[in-house]
N, C-alpha and C. Protein backbone atom coordinates (compact mmCIF):
# COMPACT_ATOMS: atom_id res chain seq x y z
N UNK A 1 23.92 110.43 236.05
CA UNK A 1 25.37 110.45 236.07
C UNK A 1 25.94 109.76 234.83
N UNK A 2 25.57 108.67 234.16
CA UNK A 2 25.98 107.80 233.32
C UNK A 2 25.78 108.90 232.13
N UNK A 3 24.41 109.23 231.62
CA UNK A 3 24.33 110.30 230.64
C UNK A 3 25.13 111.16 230.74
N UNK A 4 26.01 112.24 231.52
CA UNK A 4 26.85 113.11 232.19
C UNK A 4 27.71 112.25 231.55
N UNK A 5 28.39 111.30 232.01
CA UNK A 5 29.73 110.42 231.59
C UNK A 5 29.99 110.30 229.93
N UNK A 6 28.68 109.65 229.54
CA UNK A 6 28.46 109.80 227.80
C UNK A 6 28.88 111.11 227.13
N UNK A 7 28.05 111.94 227.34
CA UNK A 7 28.12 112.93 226.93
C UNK A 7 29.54 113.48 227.05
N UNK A 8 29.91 113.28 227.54
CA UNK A 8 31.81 113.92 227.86
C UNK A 8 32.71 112.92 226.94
N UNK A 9 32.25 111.88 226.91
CA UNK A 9 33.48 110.81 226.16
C UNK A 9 32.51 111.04 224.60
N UNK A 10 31.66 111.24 224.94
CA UNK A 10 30.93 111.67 222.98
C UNK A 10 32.01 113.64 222.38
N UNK A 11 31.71 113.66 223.27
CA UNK A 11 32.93 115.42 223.46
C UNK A 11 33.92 115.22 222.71
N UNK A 12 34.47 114.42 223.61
CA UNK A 12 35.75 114.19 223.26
C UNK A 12 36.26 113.59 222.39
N UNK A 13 35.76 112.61 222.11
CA UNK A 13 35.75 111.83 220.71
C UNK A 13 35.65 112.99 219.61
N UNK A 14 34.64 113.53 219.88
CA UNK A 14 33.98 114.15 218.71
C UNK A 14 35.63 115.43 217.74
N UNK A 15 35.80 115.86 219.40
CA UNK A 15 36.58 116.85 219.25
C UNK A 15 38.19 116.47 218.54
N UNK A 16 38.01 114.75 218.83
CA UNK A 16 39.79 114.50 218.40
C UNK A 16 39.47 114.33 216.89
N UNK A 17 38.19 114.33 216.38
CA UNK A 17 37.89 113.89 215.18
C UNK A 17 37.63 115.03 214.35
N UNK A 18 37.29 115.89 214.78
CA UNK A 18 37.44 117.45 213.74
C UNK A 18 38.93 117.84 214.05
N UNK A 19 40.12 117.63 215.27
CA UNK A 19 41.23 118.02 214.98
C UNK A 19 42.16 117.51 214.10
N UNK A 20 41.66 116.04 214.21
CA UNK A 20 42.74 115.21 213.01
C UNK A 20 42.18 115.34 211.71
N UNK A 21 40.95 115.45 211.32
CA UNK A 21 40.48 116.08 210.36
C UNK A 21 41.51 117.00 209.32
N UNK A 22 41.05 118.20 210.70
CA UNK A 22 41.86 119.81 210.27
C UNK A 22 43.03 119.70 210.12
N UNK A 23 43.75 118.89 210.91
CA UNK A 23 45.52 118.65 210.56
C UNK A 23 46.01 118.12 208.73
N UNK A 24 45.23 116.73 209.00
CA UNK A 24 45.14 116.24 207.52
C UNK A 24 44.98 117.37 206.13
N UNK A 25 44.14 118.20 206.85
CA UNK A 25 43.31 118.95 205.80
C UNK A 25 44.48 119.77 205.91
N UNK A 26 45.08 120.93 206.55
CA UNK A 26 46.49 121.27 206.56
C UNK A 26 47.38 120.67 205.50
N UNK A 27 48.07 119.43 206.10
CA UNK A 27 48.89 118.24 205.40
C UNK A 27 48.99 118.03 203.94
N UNK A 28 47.74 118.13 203.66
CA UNK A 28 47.87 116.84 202.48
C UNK A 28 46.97 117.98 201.61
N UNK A 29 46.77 119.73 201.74
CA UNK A 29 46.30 120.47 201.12
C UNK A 29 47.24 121.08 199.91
N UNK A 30 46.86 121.19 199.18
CA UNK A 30 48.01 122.29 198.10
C UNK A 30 47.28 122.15 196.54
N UNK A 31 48.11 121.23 195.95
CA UNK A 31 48.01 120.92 194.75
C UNK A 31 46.42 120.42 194.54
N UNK A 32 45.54 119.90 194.82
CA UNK A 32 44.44 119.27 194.71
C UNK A 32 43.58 120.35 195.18
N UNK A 33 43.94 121.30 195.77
CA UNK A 33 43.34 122.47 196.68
C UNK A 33 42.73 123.92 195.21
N UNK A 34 44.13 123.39 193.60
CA UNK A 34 44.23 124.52 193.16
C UNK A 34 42.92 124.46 191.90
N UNK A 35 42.24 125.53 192.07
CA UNK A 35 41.39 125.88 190.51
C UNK A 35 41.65 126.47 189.47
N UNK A 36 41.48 125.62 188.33
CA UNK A 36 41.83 126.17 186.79
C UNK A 36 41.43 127.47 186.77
N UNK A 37 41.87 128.23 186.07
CA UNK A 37 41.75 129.64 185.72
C UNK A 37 41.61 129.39 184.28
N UNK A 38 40.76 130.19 183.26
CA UNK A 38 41.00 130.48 181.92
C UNK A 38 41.36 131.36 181.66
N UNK A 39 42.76 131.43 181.66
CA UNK A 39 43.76 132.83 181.39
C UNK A 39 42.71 133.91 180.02
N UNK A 40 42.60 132.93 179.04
CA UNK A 40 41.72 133.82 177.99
C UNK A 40 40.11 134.48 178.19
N UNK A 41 39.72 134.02 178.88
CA UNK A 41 38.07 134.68 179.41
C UNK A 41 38.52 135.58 180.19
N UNK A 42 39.53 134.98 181.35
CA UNK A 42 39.77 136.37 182.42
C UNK A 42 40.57 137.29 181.42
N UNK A 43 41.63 137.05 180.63
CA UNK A 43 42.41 138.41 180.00
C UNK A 43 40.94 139.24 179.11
N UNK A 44 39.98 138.59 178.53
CA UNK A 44 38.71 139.64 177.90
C UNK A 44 37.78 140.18 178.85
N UNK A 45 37.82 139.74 180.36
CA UNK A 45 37.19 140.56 180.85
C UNK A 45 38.14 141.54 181.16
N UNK A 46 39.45 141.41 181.46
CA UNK A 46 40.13 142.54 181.94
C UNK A 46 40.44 143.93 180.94
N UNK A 47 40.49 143.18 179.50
CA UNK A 47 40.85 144.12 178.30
C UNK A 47 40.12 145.52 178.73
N UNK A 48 40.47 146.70 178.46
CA UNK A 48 40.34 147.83 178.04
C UNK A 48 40.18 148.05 176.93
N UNK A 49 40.42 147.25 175.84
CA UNK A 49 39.71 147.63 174.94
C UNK A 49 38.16 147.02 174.40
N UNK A 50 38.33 146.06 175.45
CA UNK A 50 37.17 145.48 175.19
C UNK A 50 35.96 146.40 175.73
N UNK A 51 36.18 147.42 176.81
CA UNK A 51 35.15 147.52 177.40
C UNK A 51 35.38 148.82 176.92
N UNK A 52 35.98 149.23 176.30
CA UNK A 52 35.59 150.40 174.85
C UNK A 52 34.90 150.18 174.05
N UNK A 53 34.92 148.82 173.49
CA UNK A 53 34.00 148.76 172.20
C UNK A 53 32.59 148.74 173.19
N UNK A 54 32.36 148.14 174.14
CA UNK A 54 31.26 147.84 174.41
C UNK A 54 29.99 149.10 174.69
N UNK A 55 31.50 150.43 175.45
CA UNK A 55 31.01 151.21 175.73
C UNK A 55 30.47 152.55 174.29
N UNK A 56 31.29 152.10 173.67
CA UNK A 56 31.03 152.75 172.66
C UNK A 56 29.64 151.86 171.12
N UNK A 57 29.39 150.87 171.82
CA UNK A 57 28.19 149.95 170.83
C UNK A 57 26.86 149.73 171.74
N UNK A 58 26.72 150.06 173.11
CA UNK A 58 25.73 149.73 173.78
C UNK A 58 25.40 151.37 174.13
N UNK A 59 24.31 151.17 174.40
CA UNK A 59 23.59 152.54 175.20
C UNK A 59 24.16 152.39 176.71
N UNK A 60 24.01 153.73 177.40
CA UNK A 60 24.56 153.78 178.87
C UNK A 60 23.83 152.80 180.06
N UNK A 61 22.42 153.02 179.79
CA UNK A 61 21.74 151.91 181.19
C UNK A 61 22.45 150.29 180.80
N UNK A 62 22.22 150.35 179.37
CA UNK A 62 22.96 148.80 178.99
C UNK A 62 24.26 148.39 178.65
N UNK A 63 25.32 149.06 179.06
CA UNK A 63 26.58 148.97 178.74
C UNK A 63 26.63 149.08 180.42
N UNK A 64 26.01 150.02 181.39
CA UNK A 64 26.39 149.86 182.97
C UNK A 64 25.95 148.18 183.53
N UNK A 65 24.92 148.09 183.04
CA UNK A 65 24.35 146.37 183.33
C UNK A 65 25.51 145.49 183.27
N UNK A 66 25.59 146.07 181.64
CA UNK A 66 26.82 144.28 181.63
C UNK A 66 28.34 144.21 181.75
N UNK A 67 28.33 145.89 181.99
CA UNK A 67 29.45 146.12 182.74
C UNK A 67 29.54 145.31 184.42
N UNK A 68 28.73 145.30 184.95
CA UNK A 68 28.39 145.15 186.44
C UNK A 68 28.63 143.73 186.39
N UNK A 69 27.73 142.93 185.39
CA UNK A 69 28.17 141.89 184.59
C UNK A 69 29.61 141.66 184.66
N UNK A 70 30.25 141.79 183.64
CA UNK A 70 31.75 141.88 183.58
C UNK A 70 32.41 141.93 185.45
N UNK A 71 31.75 142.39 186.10
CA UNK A 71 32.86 143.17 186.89
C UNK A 71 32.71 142.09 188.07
N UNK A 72 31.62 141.52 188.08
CA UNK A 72 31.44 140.33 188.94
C UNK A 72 31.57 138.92 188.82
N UNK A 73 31.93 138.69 187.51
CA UNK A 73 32.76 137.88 187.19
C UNK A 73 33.85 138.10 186.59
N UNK A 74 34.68 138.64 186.69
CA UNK A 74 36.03 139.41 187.42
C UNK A 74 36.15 138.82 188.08
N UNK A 75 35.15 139.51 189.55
CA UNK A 75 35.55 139.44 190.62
C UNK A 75 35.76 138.17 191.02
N UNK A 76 35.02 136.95 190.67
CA UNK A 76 35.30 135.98 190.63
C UNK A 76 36.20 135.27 190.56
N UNK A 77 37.07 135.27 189.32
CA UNK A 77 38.16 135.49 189.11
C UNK A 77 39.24 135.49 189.80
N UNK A 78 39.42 136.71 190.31
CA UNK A 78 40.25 137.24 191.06
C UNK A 78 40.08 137.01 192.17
N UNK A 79 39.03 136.05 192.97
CA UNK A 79 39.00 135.40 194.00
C UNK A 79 39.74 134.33 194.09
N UNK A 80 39.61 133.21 193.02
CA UNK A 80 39.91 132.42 192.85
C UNK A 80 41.30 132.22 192.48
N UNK A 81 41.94 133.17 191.62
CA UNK A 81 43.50 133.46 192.02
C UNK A 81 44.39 133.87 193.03
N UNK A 82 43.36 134.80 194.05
CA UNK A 82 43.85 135.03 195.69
C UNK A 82 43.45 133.66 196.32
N UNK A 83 42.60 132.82 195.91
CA UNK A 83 43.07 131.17 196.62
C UNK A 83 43.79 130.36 196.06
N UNK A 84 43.99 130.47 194.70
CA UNK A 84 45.39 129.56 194.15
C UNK A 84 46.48 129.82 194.83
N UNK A 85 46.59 131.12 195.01
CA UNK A 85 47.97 131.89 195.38
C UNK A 85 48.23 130.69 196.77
N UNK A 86 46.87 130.73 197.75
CA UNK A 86 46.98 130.37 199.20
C UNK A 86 47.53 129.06 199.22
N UNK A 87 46.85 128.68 198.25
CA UNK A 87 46.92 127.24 197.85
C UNK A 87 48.77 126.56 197.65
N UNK A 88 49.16 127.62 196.52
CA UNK A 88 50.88 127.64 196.35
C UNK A 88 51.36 128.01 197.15
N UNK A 89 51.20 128.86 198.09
CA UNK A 89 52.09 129.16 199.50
C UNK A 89 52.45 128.04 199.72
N UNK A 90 51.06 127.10 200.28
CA UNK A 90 51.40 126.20 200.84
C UNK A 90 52.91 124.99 200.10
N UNK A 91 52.26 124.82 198.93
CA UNK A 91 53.15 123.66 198.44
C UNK A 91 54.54 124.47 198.18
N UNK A 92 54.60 125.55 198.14
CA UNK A 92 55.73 126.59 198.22
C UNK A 92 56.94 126.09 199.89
N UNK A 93 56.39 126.16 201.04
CA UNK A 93 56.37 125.89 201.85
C UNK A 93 57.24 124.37 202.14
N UNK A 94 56.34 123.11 201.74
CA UNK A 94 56.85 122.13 201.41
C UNK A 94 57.91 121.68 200.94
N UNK A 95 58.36 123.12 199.93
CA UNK A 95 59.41 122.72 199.64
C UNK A 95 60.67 123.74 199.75
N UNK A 96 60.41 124.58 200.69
CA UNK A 96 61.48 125.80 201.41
C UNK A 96 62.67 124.42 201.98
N UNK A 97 62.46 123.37 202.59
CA UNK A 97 63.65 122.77 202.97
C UNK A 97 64.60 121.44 202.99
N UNK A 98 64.17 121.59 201.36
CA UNK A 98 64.65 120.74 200.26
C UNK A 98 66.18 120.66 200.36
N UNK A 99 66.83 119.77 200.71
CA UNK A 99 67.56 119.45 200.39
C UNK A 99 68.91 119.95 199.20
N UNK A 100 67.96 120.12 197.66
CA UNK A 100 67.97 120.66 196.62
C UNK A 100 68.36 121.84 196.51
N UNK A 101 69.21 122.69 196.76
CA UNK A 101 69.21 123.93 196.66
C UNK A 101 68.31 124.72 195.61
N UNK A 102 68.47 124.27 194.34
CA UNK A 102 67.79 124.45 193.26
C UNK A 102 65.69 124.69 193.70
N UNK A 103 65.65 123.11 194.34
CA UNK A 103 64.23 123.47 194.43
C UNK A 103 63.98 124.06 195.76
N UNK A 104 64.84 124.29 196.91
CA UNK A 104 64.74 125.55 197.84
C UNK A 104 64.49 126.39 197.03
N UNK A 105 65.51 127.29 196.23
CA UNK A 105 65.47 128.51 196.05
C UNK A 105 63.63 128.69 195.12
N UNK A 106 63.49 127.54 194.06
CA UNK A 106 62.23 128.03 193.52
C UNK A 106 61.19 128.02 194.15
N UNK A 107 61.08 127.50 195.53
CA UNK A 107 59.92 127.29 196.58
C UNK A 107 59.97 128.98 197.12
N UNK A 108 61.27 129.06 197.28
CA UNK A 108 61.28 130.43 198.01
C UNK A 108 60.69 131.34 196.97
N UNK A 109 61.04 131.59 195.43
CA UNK A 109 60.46 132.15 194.87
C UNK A 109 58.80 132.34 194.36
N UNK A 110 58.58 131.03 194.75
CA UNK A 110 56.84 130.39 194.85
C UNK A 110 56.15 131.52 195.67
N UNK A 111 57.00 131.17 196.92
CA UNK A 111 56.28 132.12 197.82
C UNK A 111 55.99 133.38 197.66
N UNK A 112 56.91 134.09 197.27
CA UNK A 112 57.18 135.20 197.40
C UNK A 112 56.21 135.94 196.50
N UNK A 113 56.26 135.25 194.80
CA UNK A 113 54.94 135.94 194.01
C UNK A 113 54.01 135.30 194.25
N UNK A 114 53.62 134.41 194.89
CA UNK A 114 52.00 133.78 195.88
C UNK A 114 51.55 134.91 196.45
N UNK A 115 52.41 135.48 197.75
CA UNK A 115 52.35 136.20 198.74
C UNK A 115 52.08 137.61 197.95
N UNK A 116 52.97 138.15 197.07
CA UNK A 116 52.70 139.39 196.23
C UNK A 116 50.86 139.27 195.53
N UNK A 117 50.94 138.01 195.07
CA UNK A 117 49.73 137.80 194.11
C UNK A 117 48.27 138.26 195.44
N UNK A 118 48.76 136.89 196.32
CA UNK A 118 47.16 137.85 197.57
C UNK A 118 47.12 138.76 197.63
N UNK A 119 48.49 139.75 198.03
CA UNK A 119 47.69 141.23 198.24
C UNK A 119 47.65 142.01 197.23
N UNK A 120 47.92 141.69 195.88
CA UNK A 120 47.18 141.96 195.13
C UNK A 120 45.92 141.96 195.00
N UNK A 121 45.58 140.49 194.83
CA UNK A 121 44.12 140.04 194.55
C UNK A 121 43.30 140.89 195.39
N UNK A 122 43.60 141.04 197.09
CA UNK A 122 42.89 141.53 197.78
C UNK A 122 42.73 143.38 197.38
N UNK A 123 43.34 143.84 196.83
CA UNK A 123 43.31 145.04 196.53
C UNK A 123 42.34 145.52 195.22
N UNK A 124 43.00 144.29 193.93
CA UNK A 124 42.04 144.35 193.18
C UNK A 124 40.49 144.51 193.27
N UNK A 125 40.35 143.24 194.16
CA UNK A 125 38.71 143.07 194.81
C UNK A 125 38.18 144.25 194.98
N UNK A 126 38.63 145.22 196.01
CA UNK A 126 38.37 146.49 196.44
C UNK A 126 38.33 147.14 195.26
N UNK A 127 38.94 147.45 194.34
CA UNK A 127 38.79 147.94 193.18
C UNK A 127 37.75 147.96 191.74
N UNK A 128 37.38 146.32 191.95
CA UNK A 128 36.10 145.94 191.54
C UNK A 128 35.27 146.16 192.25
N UNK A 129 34.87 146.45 193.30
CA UNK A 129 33.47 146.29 194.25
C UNK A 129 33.47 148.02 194.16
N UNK A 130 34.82 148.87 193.90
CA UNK A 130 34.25 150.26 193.51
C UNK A 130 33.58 150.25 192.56
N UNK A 131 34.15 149.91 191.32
CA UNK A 131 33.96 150.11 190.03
C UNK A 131 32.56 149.07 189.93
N UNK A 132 32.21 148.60 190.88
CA UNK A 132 30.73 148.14 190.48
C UNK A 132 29.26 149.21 191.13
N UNK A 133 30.10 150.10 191.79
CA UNK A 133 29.46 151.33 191.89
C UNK A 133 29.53 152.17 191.16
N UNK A 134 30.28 152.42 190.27
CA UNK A 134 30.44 153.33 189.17
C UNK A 134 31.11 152.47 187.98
N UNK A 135 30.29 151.86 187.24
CA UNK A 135 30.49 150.88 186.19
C UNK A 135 30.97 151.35 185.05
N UNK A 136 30.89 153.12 184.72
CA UNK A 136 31.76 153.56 183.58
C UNK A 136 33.15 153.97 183.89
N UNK A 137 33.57 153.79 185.03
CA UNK A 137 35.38 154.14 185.39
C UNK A 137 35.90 152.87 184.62
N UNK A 138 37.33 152.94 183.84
CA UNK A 138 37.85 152.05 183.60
C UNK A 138 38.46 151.20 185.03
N UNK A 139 38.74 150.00 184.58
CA UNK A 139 39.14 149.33 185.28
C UNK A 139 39.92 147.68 184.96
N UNK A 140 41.14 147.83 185.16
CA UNK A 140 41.91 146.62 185.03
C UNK A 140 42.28 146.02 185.41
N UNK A 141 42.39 144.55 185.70
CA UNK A 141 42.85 143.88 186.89
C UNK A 141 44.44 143.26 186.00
N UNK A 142 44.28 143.66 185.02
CA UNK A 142 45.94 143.20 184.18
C UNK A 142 46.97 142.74 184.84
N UNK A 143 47.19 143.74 186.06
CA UNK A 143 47.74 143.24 186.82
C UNK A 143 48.22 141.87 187.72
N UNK A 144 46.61 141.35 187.99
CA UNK A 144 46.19 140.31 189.02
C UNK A 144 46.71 138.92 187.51
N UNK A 145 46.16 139.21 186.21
CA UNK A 145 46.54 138.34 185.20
C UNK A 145 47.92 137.86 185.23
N UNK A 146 48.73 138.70 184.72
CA UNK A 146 50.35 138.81 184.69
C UNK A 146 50.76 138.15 185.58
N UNK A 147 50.68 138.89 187.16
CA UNK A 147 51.32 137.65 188.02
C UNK A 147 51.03 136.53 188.22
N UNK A 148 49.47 136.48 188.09
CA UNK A 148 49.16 134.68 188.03
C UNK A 148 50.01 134.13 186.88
N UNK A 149 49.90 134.56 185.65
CA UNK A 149 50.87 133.71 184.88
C UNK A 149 52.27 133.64 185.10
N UNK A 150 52.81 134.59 185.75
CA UNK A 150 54.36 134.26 186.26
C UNK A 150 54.23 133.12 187.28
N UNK A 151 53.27 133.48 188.60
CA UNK A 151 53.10 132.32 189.44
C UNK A 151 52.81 130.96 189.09
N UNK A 152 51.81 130.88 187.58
CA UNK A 152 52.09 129.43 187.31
C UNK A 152 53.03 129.02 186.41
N UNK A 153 54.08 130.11 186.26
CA UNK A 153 55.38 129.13 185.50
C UNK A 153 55.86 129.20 186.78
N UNK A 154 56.44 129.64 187.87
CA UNK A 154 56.51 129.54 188.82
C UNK A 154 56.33 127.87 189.87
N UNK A 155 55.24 128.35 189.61
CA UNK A 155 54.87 126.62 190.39
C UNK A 155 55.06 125.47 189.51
N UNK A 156 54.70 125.87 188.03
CA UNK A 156 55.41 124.52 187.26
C UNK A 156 56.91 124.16 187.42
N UNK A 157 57.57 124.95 187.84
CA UNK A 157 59.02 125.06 187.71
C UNK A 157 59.14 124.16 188.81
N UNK A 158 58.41 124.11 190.13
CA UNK A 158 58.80 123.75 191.65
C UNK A 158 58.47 122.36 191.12
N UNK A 159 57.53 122.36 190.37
CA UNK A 159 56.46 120.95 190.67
C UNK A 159 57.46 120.16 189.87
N UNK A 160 58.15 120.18 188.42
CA UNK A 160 59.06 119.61 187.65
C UNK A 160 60.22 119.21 188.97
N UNK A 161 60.76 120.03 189.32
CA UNK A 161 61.99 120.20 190.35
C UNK A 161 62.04 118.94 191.12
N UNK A 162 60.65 119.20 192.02
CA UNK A 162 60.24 117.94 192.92
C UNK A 162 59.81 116.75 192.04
N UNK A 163 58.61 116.46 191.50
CA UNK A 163 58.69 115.56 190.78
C UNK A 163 58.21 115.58 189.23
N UNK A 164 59.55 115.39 188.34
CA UNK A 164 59.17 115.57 187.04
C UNK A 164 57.78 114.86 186.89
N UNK A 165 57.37 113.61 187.20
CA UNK A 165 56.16 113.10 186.53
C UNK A 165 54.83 113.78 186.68
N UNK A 166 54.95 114.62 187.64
CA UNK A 166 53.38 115.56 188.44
C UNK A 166 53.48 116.74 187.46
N UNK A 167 52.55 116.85 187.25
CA UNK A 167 51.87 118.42 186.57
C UNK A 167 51.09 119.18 187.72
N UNK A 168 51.53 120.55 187.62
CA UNK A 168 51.17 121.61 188.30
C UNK A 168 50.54 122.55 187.19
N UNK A 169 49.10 122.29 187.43
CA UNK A 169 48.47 123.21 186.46
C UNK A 169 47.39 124.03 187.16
N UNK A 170 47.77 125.69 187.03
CA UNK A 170 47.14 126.29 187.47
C UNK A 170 45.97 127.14 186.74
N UNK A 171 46.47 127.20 185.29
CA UNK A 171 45.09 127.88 184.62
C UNK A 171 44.35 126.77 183.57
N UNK A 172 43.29 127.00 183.03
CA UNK A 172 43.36 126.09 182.23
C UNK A 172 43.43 126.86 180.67
């Protein structure tokens, strides 16, 4: 019976301690949550013209290789900007009911190309995981680039708003 008793108050314990955990982790997630991007490595994998020259200086088995290459670190990439995005929702969020009208409205705008940027990203993905089946279709994620860089003037804008001394840096 006593073991029975343990075991239930070890439960329970256990259980208030992964919920306050997860709350915290909620809370106090955003900014510390976000990963540098190198706008310039990701804009040369995305180039089209880059993957002209390549296609036009490599032979086909070896231009599909490091195409596949290319396309999976991309994909990478573009993972990691569909979690920045998640990441700015959040601190987007934080600051929907600001006081500030000013930094309302840019939170609201946070969101909005965050929210555009995931389902992007998520579409892109699909688009790379084709094109890594058929590695000579062009393919650009230009797209997924562009809005990340609007989204991080975007979030620099919120982060100044709220507090000039914090930097919000999303690519590196």
């Amino acid at each position: 019976m006593n073991l029975a008793v343990l075991l239930v108050i070890s439960a329970i314990i256990l259980l208030v301690v992964v919920i306050s955990v997860s709350v915290s982790r909620l809370r106090f997630s955003g900014a510390r949550d976000i990963q540098p991007v190198d706008i310039d490595a990701f804009r040369n994998l995305t180039d089209t013209r880059e993957s002209k020259y390549l296609r036009s200086r490599l032979p086909g088995p070896e231009f599909r290789r490091i195409q596949r290459i290319r396309l999976r670190a991309m994909a990478a990439y573009v993972q990691t900007v569909g979690e920045n995005a998640v990441a700015l929702i959040r601190i987007g969020q934080m600051g929907v009911n600001s006081e500030n009208a000013e930094t309302a409205e840019a939170a609201r705008q946070l969101i909005d190309q965050a929210l555009r940027l995931r389902r992007n990203a998520g579409a892109a993905m699909l688009r790379i995981y084709l094109a890594r089946v058929w590695p000579t279709v062009d393919f650009a994620a230009t797209p997924i680039l562009d809005g990340y860089q609007r989204l991080s003037g975007s979030a620099m804008l919120l982060g100044r708003l709220q507090d000039p001394a914090t930097t919000v840096r999303v690519s590196a």
